[in-house]
PDB file of N, CA and C in Angstrom:
ATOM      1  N   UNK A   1      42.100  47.327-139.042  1.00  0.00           N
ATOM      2  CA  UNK A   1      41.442  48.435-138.387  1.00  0.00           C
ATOM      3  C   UNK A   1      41.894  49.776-138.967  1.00  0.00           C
ATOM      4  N   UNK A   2      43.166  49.917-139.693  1.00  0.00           N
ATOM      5  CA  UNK A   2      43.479  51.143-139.674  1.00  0.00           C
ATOM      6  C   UNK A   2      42.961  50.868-141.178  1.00  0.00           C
ATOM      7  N   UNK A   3      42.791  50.655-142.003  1.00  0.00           N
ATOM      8  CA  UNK A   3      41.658  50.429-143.373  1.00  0.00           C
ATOM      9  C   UNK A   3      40.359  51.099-143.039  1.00  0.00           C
ATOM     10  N   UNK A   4      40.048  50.687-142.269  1.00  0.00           N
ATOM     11  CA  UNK A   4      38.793  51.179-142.079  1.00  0.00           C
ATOM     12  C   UNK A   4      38.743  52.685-141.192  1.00  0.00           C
ATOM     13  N   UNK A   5      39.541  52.841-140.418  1.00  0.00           N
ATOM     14  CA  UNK A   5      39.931  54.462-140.285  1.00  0.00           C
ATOM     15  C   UNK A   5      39.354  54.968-141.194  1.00  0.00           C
ATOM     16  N   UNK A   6      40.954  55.038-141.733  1.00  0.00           N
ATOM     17  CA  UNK A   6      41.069  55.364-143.044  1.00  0.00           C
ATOM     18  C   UNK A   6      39.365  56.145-143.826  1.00  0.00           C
ATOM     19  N   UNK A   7      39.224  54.532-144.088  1.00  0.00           N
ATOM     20  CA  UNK A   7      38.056  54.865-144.924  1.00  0.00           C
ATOM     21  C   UNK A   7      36.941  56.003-144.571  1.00  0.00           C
ATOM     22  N   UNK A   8      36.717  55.556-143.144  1.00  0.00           N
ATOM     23  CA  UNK A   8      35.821  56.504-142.247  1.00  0.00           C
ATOM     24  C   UNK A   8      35.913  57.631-142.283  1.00  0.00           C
ATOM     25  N   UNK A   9      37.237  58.096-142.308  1.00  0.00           N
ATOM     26  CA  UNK A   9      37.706  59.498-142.095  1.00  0.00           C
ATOM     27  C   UNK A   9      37.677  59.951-143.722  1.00  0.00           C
ATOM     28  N   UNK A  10      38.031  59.157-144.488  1.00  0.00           N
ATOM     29  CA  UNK A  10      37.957  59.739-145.903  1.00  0.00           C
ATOM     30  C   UNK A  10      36.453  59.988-146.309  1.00  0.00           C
ATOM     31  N   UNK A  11      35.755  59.022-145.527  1.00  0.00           N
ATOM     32  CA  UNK A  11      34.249  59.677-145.577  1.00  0.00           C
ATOM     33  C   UNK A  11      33.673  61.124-145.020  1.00  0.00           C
ATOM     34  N   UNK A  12      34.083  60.849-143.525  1.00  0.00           N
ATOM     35  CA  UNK A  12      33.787  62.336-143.295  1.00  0.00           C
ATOM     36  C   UNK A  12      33.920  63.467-143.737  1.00  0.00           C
ATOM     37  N   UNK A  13      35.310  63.400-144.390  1.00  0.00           N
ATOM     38  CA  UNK A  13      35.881  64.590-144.862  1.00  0.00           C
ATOM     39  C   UNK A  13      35.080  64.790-146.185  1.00  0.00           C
ATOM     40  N   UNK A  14      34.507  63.741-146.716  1.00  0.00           N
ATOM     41  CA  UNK A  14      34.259  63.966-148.165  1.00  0.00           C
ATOM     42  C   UNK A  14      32.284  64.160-148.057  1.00  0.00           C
ATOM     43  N   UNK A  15      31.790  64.113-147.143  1.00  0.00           N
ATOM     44  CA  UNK A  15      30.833  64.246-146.153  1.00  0.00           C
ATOM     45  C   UNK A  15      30.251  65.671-145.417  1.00  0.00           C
ATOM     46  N   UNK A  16      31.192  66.110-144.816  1.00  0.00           N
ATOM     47  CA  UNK A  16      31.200  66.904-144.125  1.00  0.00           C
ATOM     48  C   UNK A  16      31.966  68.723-145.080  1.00  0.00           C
ATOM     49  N   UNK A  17      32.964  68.091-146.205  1.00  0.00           N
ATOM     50  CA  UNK A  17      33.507  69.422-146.845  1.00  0.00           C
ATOM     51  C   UNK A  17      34.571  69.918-146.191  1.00  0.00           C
ATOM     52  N   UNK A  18      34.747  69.301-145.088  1.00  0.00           N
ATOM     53  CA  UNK A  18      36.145  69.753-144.282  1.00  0.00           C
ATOM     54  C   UNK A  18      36.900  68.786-143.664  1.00  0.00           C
ATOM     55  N   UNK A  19      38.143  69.019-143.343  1.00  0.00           N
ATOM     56  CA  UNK A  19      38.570  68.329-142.467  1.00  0.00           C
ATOM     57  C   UNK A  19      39.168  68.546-141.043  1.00  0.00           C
ATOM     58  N   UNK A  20      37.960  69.327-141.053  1.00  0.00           N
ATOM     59  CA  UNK A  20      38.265  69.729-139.192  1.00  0.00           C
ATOM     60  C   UNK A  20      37.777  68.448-138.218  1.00  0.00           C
ATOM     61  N   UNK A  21      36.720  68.167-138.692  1.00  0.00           N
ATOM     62  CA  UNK A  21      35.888  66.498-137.814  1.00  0.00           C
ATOM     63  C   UNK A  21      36.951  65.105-138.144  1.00  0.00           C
ATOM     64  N   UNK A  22      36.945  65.018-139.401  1.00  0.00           N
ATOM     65  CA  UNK A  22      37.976  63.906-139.557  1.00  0.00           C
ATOM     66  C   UNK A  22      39.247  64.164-138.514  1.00  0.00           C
ATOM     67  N   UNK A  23      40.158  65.566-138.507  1.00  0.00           N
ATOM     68  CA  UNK A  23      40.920  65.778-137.655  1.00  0.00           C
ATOM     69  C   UNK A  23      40.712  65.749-136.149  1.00  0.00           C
ATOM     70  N   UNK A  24      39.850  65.847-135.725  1.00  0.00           N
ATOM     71  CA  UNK A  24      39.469  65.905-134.565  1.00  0.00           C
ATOM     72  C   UNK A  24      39.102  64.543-134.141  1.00  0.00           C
ATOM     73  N   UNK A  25      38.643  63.357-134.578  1.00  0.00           N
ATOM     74  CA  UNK A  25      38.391  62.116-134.924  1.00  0.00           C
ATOM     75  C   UNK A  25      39.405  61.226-134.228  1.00  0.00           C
ATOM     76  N   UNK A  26      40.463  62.112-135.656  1.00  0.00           N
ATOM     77  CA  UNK A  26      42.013  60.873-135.843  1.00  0.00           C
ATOM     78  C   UNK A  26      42.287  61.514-133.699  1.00  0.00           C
ATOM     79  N   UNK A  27      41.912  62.511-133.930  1.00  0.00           N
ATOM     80  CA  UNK A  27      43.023  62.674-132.477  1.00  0.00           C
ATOM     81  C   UNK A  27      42.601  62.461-131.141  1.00  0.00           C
ATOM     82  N   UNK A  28      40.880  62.404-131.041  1.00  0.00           N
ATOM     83  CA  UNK A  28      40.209  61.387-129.773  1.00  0.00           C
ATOM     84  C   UNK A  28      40.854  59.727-130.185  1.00  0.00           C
ATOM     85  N   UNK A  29      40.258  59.386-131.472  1.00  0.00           N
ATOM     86  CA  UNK A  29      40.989  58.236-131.686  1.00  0.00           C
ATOM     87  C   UNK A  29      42.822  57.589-131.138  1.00  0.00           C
ATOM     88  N   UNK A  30      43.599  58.615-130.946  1.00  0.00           N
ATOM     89  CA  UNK A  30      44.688  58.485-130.359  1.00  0.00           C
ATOM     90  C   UNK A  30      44.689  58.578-129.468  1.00  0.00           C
ATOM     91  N   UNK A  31      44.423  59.508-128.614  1.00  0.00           N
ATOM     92  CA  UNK A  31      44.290  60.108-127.375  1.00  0.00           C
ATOM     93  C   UNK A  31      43.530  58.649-126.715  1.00  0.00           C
ATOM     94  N   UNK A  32      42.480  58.244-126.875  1.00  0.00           N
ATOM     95  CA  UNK A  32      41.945  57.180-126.569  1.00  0.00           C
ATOM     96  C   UNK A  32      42.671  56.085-126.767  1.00  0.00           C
ATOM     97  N   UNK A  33      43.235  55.716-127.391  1.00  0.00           N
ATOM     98  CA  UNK A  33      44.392  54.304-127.622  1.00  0.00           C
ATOM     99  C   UNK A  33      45.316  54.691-126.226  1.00  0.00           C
ATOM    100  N   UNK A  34      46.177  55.835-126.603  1.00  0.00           N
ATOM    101  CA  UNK A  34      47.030  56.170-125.630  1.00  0.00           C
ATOM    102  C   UNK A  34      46.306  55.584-124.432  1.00  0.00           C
ATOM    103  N   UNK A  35      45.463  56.060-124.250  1.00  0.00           N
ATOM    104  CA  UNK A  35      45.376  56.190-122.908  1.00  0.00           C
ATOM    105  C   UNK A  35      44.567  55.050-122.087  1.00  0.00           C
ATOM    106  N   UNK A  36      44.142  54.328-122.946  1.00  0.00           N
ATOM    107  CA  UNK A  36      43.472  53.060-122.507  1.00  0.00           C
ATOM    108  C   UNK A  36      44.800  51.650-122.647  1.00  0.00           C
ATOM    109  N   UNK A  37      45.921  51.979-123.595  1.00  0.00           N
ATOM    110  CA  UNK A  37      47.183  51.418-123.444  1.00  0.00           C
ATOM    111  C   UNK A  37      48.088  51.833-122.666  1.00  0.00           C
ATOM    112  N   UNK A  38      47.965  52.916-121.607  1.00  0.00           N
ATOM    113  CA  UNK A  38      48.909  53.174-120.466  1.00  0.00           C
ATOM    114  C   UNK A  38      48.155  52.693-118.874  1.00  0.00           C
ATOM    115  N   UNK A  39      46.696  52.913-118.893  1.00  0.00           N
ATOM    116  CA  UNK A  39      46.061  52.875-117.675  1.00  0.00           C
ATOM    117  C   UNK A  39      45.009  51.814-117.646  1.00  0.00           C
ATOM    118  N   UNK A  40      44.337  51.396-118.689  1.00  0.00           N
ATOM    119  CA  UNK A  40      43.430  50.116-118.471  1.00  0.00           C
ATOM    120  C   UNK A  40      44.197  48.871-118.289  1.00  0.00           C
ATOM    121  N   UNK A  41      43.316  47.838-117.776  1.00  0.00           N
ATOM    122  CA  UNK A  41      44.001  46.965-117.074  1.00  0.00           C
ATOM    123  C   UNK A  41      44.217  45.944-118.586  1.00  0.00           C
ATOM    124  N   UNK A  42      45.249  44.868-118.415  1.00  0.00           N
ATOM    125  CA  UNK A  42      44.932  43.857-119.609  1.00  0.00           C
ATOM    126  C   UNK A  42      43.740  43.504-119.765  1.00  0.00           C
ATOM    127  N   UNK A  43      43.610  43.071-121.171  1.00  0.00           N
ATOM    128  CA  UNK A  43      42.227  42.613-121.668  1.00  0.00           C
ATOM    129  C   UNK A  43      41.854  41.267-120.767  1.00  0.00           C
ATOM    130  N   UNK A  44      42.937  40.139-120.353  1.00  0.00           N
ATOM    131  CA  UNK A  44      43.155  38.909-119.942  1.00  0.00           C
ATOM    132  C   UNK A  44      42.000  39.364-118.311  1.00  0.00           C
ATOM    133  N   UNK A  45      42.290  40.450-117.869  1.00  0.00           N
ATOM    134  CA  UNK A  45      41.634  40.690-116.751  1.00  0.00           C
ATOM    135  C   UNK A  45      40.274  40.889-116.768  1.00  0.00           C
ATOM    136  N   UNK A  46      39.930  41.449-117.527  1.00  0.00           N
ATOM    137  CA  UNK A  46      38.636  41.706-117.853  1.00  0.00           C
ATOM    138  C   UNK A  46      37.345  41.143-118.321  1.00  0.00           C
ATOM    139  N   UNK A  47      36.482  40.897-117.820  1.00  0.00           N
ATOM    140  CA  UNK A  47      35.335  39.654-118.019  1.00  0.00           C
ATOM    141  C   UNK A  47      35.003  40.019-119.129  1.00  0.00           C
ATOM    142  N   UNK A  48      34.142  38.826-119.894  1.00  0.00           N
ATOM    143  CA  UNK A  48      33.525  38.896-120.954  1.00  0.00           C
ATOM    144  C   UNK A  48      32.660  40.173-121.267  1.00  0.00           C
ATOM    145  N   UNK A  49      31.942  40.636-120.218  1.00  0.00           N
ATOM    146  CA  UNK A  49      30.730  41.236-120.117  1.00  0.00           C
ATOM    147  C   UNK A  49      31.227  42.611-120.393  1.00  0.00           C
ATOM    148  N   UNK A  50      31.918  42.734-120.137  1.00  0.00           N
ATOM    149  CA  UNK A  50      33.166  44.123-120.358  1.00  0.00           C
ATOM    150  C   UNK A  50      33.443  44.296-121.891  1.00  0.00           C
ATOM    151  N   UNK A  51      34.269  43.400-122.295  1.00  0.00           N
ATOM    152  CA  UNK A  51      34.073  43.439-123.880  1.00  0.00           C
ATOM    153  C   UNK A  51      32.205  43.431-124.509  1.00  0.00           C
ATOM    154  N   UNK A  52      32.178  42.578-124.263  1.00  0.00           N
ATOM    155  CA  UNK A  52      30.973  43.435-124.796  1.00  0.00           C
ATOM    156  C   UNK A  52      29.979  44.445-124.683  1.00  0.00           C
ATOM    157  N   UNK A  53      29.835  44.925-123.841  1.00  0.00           N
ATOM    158  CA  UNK A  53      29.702  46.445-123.740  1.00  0.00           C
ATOM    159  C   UNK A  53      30.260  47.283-123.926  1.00  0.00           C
ATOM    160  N   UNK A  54      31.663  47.088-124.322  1.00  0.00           N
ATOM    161  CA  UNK A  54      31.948  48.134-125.312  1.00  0.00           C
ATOM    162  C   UNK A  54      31.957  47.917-126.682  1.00  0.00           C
ATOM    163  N   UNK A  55      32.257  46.786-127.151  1.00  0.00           N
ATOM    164  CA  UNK A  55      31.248  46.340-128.417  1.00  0.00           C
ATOM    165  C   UNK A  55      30.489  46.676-129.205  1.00  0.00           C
ATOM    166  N   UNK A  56      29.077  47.004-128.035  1.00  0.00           N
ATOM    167  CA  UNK A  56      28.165  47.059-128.137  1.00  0.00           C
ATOM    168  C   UNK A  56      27.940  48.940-128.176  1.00  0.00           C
ATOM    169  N   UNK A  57      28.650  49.440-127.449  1.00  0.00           N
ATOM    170  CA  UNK A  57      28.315  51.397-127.396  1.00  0.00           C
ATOM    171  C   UNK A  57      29.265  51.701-128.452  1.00  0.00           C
ATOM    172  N   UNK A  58      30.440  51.274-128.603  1.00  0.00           N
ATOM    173  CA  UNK A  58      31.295  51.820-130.045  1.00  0.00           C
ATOM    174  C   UNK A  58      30.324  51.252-130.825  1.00  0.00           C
ATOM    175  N   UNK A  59      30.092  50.293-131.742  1.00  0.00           N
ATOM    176  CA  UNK A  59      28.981  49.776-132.399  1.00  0.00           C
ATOM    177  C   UNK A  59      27.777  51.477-132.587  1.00  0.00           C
ATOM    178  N   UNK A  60      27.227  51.325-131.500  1.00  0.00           N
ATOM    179  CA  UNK A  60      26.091  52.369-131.557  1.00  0.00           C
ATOM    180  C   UNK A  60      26.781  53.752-131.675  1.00  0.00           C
ATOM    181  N   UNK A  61      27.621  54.214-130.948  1.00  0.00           N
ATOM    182  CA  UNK A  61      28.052  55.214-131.359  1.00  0.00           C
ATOM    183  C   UNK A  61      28.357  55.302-132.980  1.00  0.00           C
ATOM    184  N   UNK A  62      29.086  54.528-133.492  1.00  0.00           N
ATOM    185  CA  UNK A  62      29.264  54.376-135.073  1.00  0.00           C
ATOM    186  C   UNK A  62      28.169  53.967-135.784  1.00  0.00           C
ATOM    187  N   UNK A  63      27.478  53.893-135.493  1.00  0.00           N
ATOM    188  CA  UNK A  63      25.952  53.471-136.314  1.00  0.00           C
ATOM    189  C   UNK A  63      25.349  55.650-136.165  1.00  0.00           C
ATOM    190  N   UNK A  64      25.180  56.008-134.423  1.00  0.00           N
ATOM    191  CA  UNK A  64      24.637  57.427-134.857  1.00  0.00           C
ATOM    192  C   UNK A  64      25.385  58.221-135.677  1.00  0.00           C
ATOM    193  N   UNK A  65      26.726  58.180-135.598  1.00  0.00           N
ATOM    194  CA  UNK A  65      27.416  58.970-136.171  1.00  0.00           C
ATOM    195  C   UNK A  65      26.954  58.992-137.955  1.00  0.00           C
ATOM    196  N   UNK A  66      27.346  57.891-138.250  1.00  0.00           N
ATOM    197  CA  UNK A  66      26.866  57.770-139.590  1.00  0.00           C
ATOM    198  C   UNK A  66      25.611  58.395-140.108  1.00  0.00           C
ATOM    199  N   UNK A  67      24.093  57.909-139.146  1.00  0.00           N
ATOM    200  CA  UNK A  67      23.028  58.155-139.528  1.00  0.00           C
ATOM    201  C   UNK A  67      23.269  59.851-139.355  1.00  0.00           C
ATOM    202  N   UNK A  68      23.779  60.590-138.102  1.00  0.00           N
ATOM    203  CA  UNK A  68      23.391  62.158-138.313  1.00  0.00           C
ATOM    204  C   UNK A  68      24.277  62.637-139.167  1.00  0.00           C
ATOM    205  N   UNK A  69      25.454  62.501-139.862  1.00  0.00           N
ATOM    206  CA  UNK A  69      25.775  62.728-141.013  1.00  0.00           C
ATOM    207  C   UNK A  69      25.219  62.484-141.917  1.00  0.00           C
ATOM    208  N   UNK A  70      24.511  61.137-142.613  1.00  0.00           N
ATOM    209  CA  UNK A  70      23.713  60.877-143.778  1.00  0.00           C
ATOM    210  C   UNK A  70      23.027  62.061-143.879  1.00  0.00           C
ATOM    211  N   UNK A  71      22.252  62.424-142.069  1.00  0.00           N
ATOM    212  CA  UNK A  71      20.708  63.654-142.358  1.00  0.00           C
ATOM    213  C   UNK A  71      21.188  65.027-142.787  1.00  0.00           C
ATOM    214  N   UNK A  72      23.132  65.198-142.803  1.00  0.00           N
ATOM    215  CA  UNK A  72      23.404  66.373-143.148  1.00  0.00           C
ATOM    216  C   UNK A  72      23.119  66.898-144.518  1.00  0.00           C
ATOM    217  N   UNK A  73      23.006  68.075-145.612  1.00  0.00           N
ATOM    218  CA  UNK A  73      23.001  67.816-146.439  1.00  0.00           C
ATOM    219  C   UNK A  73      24.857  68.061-146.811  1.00  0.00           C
ATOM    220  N   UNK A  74      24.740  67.460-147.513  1.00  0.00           N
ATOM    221  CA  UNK A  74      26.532  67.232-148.471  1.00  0.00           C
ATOM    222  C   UNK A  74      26.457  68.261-148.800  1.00  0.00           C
ATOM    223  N   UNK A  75      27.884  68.755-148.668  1.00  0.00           N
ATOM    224  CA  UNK A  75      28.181  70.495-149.590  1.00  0.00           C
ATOM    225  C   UNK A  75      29.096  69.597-150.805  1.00  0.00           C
ATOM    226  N   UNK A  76      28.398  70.507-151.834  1.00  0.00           N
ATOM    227  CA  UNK A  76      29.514  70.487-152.430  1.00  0.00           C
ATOM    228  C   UNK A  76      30.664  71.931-152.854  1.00  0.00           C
ATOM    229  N   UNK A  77      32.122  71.127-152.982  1.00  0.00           N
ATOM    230  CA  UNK A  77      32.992  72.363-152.953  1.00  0.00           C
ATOM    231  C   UNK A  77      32.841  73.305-154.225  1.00  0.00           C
ATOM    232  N   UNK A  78      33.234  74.350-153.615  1.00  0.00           N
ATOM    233  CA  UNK A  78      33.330  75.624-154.126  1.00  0.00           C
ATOM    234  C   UNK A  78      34.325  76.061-154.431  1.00  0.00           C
ATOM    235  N   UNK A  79      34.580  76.283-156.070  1.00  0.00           N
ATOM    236  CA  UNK A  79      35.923  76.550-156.485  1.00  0.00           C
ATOM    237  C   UNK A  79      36.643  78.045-155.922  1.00  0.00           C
ATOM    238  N   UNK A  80      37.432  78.057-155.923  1.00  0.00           N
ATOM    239  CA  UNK A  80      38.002  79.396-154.832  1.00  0.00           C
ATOM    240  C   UNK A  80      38.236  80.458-156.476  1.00  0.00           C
ATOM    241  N   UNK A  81      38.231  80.306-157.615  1.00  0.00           N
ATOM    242  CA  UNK A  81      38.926  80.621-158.691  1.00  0.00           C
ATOM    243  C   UNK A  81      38.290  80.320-159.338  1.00  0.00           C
ATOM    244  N   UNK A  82      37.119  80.829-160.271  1.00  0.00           N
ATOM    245  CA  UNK A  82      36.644  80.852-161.678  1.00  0.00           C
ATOM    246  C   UNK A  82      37.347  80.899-162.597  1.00  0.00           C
ATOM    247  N   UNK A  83      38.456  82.228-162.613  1.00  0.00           N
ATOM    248  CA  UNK A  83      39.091  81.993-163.694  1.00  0.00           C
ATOM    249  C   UNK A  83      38.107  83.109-164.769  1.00  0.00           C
ATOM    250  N   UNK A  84      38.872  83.880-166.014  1.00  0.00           N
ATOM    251  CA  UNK A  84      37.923  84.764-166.763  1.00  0.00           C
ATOM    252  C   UNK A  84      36.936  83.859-167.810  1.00  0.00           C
TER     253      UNK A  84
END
């Protein structure tokens, strides 16, 4: 899983021209671990139907994300320094 972070975020950034979204990403991404590893119940508790619905909305959420980035157009960077 963290491969594919990774990768994701090396997309955005290389996507997007910044890394303010990738940063902001990594840190719902934590914030969300945290906090579903201090207050959700074990997985053992939780019915099937549960896992998959979330499955199923992370899934879709990561499918829009992708597509409304694709519709962005890509910057490309801009050297800060020409040089004479």
């Amino acid at each position: 899983m963290v491969t594919v972070m990774r990768l994701f975020l090396g997309w955005l950034a290389e996507r997007t021209g910044s890394l303010r979204l990738p940063i902001f990403v990594h840190i719902l991404n934590n914030l969300t671990s945290f906090l579903l590893s201090r207050y959700a119940p074990s997985t053992a508790e939780l019915p099937t139907s549960v896992h998959v619905t979330l499955l199923v909305v992370c899934s879709l959420t990561f499918v829009g994300v992708v597509l409304a980035l694709r519709r962005m157009d890509a910057r490309s960077p801009e050297p800060v320094f020409s040089g004479p």
